[in-house]
N, C-alpha and C. Protein backbone atom coordinates (compact mmCIF):
# COMPACT_ATOMS: atom_id res chain seq x y z
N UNK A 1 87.66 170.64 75.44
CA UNK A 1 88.12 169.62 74.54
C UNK A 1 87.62 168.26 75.01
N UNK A 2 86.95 167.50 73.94
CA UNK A 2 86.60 166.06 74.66
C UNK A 2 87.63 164.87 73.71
N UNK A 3 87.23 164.15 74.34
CA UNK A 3 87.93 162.89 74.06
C UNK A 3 87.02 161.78 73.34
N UNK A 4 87.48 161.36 71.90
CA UNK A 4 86.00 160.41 71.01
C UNK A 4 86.78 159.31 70.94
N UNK A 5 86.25 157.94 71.34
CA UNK A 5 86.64 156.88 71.04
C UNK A 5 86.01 156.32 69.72
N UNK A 6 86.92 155.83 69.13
CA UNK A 6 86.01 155.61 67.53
C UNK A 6 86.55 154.44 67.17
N UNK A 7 85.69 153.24 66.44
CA UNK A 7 85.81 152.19 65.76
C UNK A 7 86.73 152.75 64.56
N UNK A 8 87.74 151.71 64.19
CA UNK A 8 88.50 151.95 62.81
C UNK A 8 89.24 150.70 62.10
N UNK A 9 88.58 150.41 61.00
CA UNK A 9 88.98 149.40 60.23
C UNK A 9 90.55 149.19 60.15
N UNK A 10 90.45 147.96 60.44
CA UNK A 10 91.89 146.90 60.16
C UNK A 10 93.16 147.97 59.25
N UNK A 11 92.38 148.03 58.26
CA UNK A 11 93.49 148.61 57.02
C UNK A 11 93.99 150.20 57.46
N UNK A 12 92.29 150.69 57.97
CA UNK A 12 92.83 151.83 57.99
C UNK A 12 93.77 152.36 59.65
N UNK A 13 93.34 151.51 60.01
CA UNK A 13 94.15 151.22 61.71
C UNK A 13 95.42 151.47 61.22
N UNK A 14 96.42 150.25 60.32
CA UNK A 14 97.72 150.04 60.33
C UNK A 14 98.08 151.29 59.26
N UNK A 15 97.26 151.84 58.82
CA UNK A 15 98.03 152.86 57.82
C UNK A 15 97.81 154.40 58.76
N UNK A 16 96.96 154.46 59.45
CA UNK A 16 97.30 155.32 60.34
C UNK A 16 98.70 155.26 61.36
N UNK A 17 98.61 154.22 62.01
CA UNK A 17 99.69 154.04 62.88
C UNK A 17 101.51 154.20 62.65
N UNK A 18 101.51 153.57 60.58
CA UNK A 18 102.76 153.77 60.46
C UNK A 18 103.06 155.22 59.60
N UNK A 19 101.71 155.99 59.70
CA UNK A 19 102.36 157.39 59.89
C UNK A 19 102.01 158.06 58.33
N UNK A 20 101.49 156.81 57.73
CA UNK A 20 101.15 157.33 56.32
C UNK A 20 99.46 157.89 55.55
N UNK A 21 98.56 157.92 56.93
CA UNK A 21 97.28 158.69 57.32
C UNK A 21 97.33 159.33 58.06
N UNK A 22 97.31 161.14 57.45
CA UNK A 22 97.21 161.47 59.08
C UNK A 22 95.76 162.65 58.81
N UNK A 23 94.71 162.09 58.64
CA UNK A 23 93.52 162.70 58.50
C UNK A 23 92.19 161.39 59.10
N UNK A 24 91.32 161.68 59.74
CA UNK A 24 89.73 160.89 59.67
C UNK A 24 88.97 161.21 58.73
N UNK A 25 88.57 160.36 58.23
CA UNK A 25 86.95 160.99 57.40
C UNK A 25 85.46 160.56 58.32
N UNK A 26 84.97 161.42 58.90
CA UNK A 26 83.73 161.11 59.49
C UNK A 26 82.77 161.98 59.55
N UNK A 27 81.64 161.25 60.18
CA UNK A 27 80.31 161.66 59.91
C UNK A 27 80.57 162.99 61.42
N UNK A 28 80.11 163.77 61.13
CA UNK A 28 79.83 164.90 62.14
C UNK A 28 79.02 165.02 63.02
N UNK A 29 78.61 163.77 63.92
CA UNK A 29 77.69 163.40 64.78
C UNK A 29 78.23 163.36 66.34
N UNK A 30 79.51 164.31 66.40
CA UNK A 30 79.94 164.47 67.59
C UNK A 30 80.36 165.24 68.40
N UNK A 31 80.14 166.71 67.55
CA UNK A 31 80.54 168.02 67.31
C UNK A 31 82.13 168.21 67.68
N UNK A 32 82.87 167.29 66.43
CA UNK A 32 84.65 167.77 66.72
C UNK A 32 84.55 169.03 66.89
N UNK A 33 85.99 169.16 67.34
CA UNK A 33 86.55 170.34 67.63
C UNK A 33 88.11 170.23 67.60
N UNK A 34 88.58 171.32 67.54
CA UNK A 34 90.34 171.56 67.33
C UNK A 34 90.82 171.28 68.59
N UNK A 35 91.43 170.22 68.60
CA UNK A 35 92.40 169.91 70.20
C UNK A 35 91.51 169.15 70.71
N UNK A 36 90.36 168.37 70.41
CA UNK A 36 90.08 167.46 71.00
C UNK A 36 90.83 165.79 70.61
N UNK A 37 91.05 165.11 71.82
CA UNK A 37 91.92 163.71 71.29
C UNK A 37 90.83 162.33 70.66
N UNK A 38 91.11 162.02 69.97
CA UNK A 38 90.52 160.55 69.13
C UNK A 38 91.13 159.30 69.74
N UNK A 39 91.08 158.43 70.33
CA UNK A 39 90.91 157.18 70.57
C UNK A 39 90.51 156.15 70.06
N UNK A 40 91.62 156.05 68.83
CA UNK A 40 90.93 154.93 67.75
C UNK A 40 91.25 153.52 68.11
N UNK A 41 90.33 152.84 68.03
CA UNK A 41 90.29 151.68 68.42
C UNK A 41 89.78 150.57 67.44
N UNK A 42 91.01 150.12 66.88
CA UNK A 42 91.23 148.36 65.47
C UNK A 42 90.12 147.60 66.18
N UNK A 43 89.08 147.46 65.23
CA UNK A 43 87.89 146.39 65.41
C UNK A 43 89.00 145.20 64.28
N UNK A 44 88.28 143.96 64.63
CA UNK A 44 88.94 142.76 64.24
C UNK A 44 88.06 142.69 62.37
N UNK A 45 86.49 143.57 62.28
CA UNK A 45 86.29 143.07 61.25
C UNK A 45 85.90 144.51 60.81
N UNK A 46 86.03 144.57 59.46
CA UNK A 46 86.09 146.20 58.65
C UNK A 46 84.46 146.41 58.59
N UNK A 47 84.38 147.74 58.75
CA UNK A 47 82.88 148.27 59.36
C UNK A 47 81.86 147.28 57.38
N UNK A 48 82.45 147.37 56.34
CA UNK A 48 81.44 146.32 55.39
C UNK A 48 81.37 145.19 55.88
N UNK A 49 82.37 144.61 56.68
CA UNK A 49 81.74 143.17 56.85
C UNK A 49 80.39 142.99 58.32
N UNK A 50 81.15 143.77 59.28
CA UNK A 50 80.06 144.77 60.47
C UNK A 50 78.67 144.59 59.50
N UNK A 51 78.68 145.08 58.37
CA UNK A 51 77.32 145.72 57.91
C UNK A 51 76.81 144.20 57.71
N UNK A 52 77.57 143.54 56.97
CA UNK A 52 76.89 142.15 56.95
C UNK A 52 76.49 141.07 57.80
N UNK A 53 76.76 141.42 58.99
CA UNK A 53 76.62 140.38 60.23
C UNK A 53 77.84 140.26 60.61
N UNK A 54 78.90 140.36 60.65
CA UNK A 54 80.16 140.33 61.23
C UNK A 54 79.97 141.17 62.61
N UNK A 55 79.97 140.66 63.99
CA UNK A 55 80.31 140.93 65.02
C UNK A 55 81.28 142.51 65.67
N UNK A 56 80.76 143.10 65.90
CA UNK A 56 81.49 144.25 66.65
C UNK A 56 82.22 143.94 67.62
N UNK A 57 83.32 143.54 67.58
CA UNK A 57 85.00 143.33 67.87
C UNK A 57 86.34 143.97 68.05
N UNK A 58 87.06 144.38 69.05
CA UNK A 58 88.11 145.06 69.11
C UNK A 58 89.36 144.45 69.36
N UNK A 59 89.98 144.45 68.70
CA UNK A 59 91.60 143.80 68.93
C UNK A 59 92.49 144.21 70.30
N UNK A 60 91.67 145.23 70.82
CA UNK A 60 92.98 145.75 71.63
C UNK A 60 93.69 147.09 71.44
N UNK A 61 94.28 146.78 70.06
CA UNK A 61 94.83 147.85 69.49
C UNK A 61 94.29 149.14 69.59
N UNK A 62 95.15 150.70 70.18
CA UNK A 62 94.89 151.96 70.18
C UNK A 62 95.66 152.94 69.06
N UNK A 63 95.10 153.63 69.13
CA UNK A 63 96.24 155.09 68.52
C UNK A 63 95.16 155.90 68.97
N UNK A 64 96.04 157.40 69.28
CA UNK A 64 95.63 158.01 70.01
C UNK A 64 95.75 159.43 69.02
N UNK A 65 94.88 160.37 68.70
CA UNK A 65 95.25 161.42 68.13
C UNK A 65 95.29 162.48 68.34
N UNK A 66 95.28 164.05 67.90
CA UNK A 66 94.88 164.97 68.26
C UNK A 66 94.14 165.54 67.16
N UNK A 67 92.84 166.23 66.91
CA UNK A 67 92.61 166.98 66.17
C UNK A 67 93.09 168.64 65.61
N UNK A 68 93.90 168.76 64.35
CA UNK A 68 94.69 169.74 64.48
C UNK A 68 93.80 171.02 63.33
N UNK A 69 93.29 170.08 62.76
CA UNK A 69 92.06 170.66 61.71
C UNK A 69 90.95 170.23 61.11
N UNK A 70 90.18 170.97 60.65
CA UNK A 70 88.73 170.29 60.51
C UNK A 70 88.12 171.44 59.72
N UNK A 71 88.00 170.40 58.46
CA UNK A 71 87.21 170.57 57.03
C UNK A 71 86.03 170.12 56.94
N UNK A 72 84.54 171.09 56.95
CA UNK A 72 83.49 170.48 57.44
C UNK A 72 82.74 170.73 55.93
N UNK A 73 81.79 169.62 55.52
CA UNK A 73 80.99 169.66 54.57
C UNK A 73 79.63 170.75 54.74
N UNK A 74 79.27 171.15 53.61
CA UNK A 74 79.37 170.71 52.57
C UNK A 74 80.22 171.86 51.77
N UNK A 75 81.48 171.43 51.58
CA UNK A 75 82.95 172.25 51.17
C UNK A 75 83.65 170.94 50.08
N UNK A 76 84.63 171.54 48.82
CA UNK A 76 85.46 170.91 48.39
C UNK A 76 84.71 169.23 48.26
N UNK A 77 83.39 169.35 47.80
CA UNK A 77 83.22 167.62 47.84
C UNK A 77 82.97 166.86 48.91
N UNK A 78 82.91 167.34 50.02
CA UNK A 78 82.47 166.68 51.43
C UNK A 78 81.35 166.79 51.36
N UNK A 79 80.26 165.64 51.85
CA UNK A 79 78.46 165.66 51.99
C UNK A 79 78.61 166.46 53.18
N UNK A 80 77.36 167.22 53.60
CA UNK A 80 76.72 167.83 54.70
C UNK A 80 76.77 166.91 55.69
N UNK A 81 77.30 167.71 57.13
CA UNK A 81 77.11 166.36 58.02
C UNK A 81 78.94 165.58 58.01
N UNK A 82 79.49 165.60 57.16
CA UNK A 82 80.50 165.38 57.39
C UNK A 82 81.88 165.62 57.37
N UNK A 83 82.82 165.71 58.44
CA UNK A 83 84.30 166.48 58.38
C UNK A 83 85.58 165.16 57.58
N UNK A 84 86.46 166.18 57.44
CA UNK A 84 87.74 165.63 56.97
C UNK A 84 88.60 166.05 58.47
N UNK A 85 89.01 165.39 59.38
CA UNK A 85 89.82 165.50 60.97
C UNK A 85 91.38 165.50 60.38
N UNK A 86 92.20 166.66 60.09
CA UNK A 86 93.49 166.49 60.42
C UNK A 86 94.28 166.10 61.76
N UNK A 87 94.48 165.14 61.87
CA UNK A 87 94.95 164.60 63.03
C UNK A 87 96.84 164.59 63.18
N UNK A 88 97.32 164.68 64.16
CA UNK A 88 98.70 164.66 64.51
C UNK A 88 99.28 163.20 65.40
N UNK A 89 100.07 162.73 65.73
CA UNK A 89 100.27 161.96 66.48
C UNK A 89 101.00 162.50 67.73
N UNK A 90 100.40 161.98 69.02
CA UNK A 90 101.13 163.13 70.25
C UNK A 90 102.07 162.59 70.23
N UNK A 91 102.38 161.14 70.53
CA UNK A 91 103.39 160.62 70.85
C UNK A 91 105.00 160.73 70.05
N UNK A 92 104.31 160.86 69.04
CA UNK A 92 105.59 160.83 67.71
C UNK A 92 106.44 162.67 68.20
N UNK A 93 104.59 163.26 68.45
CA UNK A 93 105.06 165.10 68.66
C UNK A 93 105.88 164.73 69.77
N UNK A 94 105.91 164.34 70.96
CA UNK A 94 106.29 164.72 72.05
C UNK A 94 107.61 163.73 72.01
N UNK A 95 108.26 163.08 71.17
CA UNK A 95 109.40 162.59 70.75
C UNK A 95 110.14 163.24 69.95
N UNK A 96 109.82 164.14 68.60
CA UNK A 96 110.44 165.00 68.57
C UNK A 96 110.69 166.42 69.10
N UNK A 97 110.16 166.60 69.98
CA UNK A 97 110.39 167.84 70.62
C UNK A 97 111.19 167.59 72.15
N UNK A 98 111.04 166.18 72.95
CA UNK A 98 112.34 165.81 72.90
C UNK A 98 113.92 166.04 72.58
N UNK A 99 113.70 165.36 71.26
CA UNK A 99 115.14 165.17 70.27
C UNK A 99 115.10 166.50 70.39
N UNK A 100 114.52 167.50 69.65
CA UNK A 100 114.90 168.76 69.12
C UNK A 100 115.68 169.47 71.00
N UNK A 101 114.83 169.57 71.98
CA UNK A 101 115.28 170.13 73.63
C UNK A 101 116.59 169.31 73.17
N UNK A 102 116.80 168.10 73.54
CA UNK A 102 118.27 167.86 73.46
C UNK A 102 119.11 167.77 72.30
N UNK A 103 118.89 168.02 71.54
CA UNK A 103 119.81 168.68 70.20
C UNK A 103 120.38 170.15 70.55
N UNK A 104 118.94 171.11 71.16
CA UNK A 104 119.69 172.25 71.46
C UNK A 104 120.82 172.36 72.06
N UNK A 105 120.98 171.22 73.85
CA UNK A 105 121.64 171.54 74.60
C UNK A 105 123.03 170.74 74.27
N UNK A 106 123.35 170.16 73.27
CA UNK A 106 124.27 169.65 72.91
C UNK A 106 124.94 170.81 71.95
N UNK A 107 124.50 171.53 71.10
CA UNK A 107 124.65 172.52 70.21
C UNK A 107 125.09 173.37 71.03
N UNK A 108 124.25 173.88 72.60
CA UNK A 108 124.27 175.28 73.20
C UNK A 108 125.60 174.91 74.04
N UNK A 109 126.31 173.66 73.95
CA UNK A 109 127.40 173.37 74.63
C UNK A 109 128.35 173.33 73.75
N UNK A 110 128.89 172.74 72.99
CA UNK A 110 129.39 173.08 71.99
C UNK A 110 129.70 174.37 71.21
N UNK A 111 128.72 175.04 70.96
CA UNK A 111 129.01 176.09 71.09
C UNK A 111 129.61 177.75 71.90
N UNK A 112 129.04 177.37 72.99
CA UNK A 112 129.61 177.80 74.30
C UNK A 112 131.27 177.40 74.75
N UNK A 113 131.59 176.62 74.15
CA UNK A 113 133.40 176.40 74.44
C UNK A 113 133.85 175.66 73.32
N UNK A 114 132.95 175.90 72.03
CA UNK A 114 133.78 176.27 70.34
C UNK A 114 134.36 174.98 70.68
N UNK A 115 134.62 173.75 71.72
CA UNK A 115 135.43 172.66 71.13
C UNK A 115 134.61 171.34 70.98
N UNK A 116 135.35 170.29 70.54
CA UNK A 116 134.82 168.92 70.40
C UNK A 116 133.71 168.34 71.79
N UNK A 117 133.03 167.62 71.65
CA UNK A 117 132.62 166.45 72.54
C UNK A 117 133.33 165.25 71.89
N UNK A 118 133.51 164.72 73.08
CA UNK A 118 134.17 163.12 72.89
C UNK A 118 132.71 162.24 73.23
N UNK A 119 132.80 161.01 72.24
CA UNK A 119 132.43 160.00 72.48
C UNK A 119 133.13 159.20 73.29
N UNK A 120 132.61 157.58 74.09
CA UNK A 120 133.44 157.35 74.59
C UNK A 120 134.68 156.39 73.97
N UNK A 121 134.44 155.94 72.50
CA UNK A 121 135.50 155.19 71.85
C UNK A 121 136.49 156.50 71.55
N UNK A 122 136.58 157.87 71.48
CA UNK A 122 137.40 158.91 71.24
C UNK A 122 138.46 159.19 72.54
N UNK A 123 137.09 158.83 73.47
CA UNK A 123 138.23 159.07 74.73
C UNK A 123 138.81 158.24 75.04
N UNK A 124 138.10 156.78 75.32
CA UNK A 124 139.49 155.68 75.50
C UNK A 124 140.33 155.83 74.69
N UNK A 125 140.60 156.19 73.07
CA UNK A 125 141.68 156.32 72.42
C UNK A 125 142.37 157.61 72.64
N UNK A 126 141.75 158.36 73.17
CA UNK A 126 142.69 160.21 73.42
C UNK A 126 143.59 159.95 74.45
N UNK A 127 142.83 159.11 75.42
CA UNK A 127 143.87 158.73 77.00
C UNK A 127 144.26 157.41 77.01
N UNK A 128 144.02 156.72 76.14
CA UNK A 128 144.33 155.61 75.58
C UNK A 128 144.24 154.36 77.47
N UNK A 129 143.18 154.21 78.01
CA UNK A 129 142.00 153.53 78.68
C UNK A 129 140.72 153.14 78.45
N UNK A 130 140.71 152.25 79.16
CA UNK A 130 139.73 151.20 78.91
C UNK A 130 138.49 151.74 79.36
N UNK A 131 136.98 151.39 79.38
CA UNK A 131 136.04 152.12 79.92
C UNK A 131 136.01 151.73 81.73
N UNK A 132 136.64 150.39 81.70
CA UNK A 132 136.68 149.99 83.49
C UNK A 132 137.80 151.05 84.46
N UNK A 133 138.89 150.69 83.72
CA UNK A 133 139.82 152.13 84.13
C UNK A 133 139.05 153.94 84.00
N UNK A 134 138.77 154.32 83.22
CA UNK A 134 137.83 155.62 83.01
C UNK A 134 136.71 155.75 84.38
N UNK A 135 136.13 154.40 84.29
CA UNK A 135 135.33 154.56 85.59
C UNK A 135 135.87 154.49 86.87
N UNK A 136 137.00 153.49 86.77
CA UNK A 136 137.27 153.92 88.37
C UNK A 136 138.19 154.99 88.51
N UNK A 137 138.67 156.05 87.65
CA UNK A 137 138.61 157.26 87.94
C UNK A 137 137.99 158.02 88.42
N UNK A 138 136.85 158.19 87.72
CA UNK A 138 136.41 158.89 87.52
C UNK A 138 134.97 158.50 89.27
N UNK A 139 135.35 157.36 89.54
CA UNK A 139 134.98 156.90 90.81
C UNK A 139 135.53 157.80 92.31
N UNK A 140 136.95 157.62 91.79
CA UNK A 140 138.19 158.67 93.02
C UNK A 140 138.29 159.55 92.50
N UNK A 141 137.13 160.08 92.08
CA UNK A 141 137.38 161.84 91.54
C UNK A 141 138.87 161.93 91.00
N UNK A 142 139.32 161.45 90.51
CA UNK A 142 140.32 161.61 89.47
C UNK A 142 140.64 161.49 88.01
N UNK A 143 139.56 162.13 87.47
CA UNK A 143 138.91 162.14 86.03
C UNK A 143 137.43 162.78 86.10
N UNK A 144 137.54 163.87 84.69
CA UNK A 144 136.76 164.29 84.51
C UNK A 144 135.02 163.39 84.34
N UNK A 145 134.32 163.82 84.84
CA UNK A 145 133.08 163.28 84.50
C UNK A 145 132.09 162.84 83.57
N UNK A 146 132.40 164.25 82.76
CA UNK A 146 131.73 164.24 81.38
C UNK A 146 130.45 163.80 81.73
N UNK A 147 129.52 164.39 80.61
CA UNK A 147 128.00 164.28 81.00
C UNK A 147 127.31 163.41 80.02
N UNK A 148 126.08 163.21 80.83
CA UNK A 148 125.15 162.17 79.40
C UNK A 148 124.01 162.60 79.06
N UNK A 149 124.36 162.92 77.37
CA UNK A 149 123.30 163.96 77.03
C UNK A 149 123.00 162.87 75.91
N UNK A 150 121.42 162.54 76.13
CA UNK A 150 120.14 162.18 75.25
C UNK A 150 120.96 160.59 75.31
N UNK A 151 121.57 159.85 76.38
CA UNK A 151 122.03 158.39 76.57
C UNK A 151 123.23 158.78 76.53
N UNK A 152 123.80 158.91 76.21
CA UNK A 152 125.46 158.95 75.35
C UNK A 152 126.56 159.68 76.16
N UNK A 153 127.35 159.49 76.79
CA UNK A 153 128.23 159.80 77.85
C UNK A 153 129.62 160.53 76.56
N UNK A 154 129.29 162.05 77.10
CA UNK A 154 130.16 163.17 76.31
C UNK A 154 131.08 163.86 77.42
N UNK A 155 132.52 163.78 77.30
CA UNK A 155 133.34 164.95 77.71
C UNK A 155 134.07 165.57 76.73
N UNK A 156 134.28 167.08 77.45
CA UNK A 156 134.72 167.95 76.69
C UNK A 156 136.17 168.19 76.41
N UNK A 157 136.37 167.89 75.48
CA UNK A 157 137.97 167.61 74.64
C UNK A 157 139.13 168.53 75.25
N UNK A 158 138.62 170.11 75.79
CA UNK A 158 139.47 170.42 76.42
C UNK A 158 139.41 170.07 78.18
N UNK A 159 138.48 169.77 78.87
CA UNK A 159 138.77 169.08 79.95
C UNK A 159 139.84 167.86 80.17
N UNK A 160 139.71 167.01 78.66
CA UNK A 160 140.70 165.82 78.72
C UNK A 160 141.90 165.84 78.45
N UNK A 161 142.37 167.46 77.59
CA UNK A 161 143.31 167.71 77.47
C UNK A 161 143.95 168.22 78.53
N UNK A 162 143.53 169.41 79.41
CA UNK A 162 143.94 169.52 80.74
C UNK A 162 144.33 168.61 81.52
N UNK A 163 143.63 167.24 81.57
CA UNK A 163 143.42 166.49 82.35
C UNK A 163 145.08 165.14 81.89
N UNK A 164 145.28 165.28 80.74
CA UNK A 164 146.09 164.51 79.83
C UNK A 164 147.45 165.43 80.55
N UNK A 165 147.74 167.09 80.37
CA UNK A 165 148.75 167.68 80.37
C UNK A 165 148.88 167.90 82.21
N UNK A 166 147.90 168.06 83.12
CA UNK A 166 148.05 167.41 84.25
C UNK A 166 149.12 166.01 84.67
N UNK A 167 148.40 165.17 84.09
CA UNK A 167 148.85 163.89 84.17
C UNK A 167 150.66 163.34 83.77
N UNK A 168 150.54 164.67 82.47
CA UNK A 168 152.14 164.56 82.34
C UNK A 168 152.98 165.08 82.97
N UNK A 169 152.49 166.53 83.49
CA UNK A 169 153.33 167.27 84.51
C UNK A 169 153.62 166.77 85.45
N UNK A 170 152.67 165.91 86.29
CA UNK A 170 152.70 165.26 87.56
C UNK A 170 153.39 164.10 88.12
N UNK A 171 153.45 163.53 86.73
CA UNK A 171 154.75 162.40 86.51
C UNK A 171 156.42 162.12 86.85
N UNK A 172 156.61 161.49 87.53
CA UNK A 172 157.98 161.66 87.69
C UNK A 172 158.68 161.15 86.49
C-alpha cells in the first residue's frame, strides 16, 4: 500500500473535509490501489486558475484518506486512464469504532446486573451529597467508586443502595 500526496482545490478541499465528498476523481497516473492512504493537500488557488498563471501554493491544510474502492475507466462514462477513488475518512472511522467499543461495555454492564447506572447529578440526589463530600469518601474508601466509562463517572444503583442501607443500619 503506498501513500499519494495530491493537490486539491479550495472547494473541493472543504467539501471533502465536512464529510459531504467521499470519492476522488483522478487521472490514473499512479497506479491506486485498495488501502492505499491519500494525503490531500488545499492549494490556496483552484487547479483553473494554476492553469492560468496562478502560483502552486498550499495552505497547510490536510485530510487524510483511505482508498476503499476504485472504479477504473473506461467503465460507466469514465475516460481511459482515469479512476473514480472511494475514499473513507480514518479518523472519523477510528472515532466511531471507539464510541461503538464503549457503547458495548456500558451495555455489557448493564446488562450483566439488569440495573441502572447513575449519573453523577442521580447520585448526589439518591444520597443526597454534594460531589466534594462523594469524593472525600470515596477518598477513605468509604464509598463506592463507580467507574468512568467514555468520560462520565457511572455507579451502579445497586452498589448505592447497599451502600445507602449500610449507612442506615450503622446509625445509631
Amino acid at each position: 500500500m503506498k501513500t499519494h500526496e495530491l493537490k486539491t482545490d479550495p472547494d473541493v478541499f472543504y467539501a471533502l473535509i465536512s464529510g459531504r465528498k467521499t470519492y476522488e476523481i483522478r487521472r490514473d497516473d499512479r497506479g491506486f490501489r485498495v488501502g492505499d492512504t491519500l494525503v490531500l493537500r488545499r492549494t490556496v488557488h483552484s487547479g483553473d486558475e494554476m492553469a492560468q498563471g496562478e502560483p502552486l501554493r498550499y495552505t497547510g491544510e490536510e485530510a487524510v484518506r483511505r482508498v476503499t474502492h476504485i472504479l477504473e475507466g473506461p467503465a460507466y462514462g469514465i475516460a481511459e486512464g482515469w479512476v473514480i477513488l472511494s475514499v473513507n475518512d480514518t479518523g472519523r472511522d477510528a472515532l466511531a469504532a471507539h464510541v461503538e467499543r464503549q457503547s458495548a461495555v456500558i451495555f455489557q454492564t448493564m446488562a450483566a446486573v439488569d440495573e441502572r447506572l447513575l449519573p453523577l447529578p442521580a447520585l448526589e440526589q439518591k444520597v443526597g451529597f454534594k460531589l466534594t463530600k462523594i469524593h472525600e469518601l470515596i477518598r477513605a474508601g468509604e464509598f463506592p467508586p463507580g467507574k468512568l466509562i467514555q468520560g462520565k463517572h457511572l455507579w451502579l444503583e445497586r452498589e448505592i443502595d447497599d451502600w445507602i442501607q449500610h449507612q442506615w443500619s450503622s446509625a445509631s
